[in-house]
PDB file of N, CA and C in Angstrom:
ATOM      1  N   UNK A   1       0.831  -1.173   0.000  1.00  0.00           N
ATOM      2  CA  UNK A   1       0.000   0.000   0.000  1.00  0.00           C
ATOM      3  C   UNK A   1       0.880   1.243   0.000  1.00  0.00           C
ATOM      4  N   UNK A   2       0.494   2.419  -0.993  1.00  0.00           N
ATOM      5  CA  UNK A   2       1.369   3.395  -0.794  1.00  0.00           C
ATOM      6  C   UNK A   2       2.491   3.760  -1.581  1.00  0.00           C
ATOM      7  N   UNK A   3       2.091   2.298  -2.611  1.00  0.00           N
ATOM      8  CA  UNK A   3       3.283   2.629  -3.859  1.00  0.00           C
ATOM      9  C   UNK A   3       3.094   3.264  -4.710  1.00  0.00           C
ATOM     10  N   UNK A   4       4.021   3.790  -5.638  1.00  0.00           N
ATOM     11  CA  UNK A   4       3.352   4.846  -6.576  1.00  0.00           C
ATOM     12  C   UNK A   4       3.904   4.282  -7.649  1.00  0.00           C
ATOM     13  N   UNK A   5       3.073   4.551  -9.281  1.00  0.00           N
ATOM     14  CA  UNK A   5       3.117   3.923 -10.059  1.00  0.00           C
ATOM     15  C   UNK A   5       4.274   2.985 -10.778  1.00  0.00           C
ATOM     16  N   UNK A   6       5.296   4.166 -10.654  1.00  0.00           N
ATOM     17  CA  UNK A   6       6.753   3.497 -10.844  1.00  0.00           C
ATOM     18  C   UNK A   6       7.613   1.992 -10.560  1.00  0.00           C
ATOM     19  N   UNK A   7       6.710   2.220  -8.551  1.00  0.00           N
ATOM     20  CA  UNK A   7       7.686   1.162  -8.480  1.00  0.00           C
ATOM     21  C   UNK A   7       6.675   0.294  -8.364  1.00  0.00           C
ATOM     22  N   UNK A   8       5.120   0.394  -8.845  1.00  0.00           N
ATOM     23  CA  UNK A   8       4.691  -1.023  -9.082  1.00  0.00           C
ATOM     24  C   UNK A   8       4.923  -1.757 -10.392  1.00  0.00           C
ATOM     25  N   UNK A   9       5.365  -0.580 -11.547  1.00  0.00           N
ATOM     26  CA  UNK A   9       5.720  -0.971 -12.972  1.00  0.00           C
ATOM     27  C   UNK A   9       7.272  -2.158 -12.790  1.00  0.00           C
ATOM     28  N   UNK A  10       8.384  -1.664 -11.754  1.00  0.00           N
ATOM     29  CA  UNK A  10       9.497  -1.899 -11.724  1.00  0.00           C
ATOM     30  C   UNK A  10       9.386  -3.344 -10.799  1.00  0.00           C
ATOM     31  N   UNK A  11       8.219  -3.876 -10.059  1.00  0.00           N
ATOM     32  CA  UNK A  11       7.966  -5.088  -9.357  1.00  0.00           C
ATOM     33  C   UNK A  11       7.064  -5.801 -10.018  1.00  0.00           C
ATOM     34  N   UNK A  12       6.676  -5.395 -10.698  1.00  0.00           N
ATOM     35  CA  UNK A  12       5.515  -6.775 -11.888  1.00  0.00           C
ATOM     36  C   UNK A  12       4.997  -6.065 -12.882  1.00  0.00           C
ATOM     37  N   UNK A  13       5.704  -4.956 -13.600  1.00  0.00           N
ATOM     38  CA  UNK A  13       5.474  -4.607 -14.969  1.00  0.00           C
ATOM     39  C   UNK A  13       4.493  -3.971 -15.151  1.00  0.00           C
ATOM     40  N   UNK A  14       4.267  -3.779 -16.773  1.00  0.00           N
ATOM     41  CA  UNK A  14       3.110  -3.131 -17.285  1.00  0.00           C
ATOM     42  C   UNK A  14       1.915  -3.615 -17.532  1.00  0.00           C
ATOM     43  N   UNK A  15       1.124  -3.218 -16.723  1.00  0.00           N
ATOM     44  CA  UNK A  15      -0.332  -3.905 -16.787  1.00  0.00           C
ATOM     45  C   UNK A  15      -0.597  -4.319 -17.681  1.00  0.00           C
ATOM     46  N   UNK A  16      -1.942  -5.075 -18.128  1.00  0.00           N
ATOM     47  CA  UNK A  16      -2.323  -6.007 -19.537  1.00  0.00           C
ATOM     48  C   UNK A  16      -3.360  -4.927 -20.093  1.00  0.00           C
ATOM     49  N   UNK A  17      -4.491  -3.746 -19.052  1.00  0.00           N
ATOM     50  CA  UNK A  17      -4.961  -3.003 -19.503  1.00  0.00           C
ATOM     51  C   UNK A  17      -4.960  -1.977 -17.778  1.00  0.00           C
ATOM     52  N   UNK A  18      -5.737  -1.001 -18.047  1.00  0.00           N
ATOM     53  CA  UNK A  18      -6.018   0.146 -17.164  1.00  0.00           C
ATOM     54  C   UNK A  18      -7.521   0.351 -17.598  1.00  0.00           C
ATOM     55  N   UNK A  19      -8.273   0.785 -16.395  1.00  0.00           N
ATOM     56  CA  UNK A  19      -9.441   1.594 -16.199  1.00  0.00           C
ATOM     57  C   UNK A  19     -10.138   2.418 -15.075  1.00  0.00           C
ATOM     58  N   UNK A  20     -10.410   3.510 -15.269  1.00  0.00           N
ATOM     59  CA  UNK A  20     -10.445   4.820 -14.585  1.00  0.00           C
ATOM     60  C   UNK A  20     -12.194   4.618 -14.311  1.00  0.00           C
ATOM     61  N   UNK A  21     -13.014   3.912 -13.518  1.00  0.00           N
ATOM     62  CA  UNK A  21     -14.277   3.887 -13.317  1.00  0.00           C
ATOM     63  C   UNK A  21     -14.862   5.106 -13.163  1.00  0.00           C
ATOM     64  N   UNK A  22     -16.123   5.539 -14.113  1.00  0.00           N
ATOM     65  CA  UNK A  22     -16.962   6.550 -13.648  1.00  0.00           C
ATOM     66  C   UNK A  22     -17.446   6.440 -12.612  1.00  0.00           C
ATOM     67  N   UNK A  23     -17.677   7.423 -11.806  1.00  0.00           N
ATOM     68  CA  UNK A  23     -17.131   9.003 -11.978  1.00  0.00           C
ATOM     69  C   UNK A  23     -16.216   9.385 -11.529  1.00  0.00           C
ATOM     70  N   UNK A  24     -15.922   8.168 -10.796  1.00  0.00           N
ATOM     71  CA  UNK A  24     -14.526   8.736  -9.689  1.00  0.00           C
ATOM     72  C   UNK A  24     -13.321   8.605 -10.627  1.00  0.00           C
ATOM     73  N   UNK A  25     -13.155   9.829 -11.142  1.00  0.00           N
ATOM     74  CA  UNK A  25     -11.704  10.568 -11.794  1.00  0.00           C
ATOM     75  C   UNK A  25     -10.151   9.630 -11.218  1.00  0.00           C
ATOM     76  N   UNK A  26     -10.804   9.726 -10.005  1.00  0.00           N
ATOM     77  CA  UNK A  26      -9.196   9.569  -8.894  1.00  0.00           C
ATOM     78  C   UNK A  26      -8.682   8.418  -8.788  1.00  0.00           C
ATOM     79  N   UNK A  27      -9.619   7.239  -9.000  1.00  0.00           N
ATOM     80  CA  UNK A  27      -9.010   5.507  -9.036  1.00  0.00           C
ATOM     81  C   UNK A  27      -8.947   5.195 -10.320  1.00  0.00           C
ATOM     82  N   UNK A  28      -8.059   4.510 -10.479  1.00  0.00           N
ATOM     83  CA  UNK A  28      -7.471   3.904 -11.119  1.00  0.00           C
ATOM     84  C   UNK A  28      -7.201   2.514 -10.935  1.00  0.00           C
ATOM     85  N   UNK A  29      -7.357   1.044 -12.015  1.00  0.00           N
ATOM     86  CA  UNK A  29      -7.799   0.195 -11.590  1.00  0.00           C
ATOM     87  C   UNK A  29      -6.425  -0.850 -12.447  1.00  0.00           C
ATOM     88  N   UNK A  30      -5.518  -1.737 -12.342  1.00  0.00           N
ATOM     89  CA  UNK A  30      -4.233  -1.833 -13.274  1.00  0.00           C
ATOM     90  C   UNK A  30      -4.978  -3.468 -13.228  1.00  0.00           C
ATOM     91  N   UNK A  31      -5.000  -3.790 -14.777  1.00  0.00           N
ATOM     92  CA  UNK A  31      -4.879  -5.568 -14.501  1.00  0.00           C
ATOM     93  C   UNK A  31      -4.079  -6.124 -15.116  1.00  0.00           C
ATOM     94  N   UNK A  32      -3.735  -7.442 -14.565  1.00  0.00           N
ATOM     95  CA  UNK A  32      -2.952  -8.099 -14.640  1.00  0.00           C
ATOM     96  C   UNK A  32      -3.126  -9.727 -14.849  1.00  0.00           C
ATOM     97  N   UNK A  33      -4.332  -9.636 -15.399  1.00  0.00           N
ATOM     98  CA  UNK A  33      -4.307 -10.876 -16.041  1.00  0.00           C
ATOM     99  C   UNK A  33      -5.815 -10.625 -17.338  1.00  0.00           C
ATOM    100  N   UNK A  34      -6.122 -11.540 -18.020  1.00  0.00           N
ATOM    101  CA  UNK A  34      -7.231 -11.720 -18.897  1.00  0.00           C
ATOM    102  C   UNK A  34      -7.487 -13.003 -19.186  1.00  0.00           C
ATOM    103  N   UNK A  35      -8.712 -12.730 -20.225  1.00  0.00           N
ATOM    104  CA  UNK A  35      -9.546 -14.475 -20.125  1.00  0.00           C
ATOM    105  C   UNK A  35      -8.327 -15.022 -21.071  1.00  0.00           C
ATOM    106  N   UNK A  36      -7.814 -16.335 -21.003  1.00  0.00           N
ATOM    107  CA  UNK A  36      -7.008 -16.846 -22.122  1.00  0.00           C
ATOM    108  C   UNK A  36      -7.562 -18.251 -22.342  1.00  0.00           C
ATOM    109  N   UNK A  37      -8.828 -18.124 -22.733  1.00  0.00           N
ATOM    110  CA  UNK A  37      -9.864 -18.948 -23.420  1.00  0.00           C
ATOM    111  C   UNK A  37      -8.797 -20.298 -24.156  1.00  0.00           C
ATOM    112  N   UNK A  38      -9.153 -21.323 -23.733  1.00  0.00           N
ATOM    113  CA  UNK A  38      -8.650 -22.529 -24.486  1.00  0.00           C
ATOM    114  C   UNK A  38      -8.977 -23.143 -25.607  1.00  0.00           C
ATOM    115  N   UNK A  39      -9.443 -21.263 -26.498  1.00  0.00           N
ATOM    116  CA  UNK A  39      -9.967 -22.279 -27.520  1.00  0.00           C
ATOM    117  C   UNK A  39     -10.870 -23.527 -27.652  1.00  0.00           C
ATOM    118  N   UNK A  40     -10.684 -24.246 -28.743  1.00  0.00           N
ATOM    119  CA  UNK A  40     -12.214 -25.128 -28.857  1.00  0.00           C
ATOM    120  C   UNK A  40     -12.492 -25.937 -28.506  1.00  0.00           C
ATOM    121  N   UNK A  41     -11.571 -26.295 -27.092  1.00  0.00           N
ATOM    122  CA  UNK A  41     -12.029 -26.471 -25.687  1.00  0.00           C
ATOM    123  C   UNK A  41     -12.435 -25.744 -24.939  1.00  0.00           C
ATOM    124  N   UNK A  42     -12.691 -24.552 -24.557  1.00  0.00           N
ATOM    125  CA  UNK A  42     -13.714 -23.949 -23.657  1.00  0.00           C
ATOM    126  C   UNK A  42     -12.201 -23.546 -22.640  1.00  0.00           C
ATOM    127  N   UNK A  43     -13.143 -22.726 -21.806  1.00  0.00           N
ATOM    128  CA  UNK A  43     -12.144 -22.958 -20.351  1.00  0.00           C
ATOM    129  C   UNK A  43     -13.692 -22.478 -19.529  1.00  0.00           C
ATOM    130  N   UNK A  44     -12.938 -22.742 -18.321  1.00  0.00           N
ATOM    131  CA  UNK A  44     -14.190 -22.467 -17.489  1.00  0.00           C
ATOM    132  C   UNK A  44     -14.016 -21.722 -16.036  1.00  0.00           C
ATOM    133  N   UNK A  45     -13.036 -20.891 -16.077  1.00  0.00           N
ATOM    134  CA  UNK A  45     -12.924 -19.742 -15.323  1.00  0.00           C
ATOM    135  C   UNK A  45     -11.338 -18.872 -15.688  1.00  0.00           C
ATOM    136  N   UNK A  46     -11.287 -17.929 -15.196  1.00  0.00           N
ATOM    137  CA  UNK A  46     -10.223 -17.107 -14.830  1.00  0.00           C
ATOM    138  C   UNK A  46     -10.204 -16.187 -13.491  1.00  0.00           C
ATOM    139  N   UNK A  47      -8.639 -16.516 -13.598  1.00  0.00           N
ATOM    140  CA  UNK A  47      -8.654 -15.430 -12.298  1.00  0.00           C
ATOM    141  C   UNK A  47      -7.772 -13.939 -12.790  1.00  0.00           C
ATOM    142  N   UNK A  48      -8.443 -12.748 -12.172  1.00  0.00           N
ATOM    143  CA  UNK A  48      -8.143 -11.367 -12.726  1.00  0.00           C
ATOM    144  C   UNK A  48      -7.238 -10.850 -11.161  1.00  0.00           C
ATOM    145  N   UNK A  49      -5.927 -10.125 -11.851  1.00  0.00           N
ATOM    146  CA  UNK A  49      -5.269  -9.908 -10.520  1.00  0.00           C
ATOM    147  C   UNK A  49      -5.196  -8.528 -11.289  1.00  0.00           C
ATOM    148  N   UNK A  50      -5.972  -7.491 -10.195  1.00  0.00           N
ATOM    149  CA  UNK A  50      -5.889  -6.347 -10.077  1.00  0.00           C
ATOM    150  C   UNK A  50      -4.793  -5.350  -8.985  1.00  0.00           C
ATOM    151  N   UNK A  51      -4.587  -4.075  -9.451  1.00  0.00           N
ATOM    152  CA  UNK A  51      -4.097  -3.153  -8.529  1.00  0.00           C
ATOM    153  C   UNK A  51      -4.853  -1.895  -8.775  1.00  0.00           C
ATOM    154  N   UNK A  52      -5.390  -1.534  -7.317  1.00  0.00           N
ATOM    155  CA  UNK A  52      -6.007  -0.148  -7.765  1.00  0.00           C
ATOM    156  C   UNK A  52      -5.623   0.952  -7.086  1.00  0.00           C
ATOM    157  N   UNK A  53      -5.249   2.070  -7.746  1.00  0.00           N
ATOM    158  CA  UNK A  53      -4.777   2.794  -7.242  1.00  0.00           C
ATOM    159  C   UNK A  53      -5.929   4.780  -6.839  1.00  0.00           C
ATOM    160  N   UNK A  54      -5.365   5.405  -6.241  1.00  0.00           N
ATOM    161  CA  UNK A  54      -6.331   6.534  -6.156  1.00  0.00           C
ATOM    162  C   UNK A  54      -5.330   7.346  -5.995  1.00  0.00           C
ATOM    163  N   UNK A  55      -5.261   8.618  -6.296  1.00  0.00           N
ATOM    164  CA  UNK A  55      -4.384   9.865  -6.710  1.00  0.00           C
ATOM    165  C   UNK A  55      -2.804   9.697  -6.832  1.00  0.00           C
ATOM    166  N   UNK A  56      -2.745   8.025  -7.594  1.00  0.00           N
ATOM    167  CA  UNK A  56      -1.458   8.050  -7.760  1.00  0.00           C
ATOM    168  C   UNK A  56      -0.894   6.986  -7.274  1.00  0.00           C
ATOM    169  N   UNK A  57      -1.505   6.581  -5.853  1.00  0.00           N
ATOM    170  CA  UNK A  57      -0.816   5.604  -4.624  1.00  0.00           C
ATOM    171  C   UNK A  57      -1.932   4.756  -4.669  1.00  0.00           C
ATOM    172  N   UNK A  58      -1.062   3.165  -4.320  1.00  0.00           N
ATOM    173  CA  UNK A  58      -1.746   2.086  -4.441  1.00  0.00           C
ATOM    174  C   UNK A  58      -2.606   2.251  -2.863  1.00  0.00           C
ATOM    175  N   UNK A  59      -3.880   1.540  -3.127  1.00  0.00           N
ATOM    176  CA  UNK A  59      -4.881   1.605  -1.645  1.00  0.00           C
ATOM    177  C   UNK A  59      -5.617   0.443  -1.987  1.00  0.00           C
ATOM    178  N   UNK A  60      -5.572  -0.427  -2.601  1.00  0.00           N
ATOM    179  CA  UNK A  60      -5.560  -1.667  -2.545  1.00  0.00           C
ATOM    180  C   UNK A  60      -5.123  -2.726  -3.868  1.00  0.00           C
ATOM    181  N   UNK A  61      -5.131  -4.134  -3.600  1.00  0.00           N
ATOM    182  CA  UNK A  61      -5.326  -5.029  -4.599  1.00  0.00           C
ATOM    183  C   UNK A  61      -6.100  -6.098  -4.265  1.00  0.00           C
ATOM    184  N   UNK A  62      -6.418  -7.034  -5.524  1.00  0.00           N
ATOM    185  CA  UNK A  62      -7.295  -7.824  -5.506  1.00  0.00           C
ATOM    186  C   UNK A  62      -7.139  -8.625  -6.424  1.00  0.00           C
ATOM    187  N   UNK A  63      -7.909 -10.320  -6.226  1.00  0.00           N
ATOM    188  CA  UNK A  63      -7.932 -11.124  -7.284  1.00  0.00           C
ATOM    189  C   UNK A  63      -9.322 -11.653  -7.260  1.00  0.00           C
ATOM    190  N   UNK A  64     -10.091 -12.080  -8.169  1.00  0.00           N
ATOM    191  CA  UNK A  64     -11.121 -11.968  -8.265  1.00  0.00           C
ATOM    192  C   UNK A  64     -11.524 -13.805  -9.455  1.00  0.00           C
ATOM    193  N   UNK A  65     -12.245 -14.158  -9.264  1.00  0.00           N
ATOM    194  CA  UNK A  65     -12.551 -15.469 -10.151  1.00  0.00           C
ATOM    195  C   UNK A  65     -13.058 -15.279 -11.087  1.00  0.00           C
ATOM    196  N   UNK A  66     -13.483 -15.482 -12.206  1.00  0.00           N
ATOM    197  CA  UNK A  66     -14.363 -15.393 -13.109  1.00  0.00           C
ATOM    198  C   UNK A  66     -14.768 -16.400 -13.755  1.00  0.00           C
ATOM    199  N   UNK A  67     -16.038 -17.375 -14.070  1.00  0.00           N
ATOM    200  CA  UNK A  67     -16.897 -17.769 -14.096  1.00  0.00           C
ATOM    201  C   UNK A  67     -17.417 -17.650 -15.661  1.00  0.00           C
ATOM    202  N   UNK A  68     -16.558 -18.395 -16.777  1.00  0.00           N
ATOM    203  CA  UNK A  68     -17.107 -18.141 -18.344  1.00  0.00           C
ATOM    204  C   UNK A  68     -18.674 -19.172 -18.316  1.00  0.00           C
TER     205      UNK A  68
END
């Protein structure tokens, strides 16, 4: 908690995407993973490892399941 963007880029890189949720301007949301579908076998979940940050500094993270 408390890191600022730099040195989370310099401990596990450049996110896979970013998103700034309406309306709140100030968070910022970094992920770090996506669906990587097995093809025409299916897959049948993923897990999404987030970092979110608010005016700059990290104030939390999270991983989350997802359920195709």
């Amino acid at each position: 908690m408390g890191m600022d963007s730099e040195t989370v880029i310099s401990l596990v890189g450049v996110p896979f995407a970013k998103q700034t949720p309406e309306p709140d301007a100030e968070l910022e949301i970094w992920y770090y993973s996506h669906d990587g579908a097995l093809g025409r076998w299916g897959d049948k979940a993923w897990i999404s490892y987030e970092v979110i940050f608010r005016n700059g500094k990290v104030v939390s993270n999270a991983s989350k399941i997802y359920y195709d």
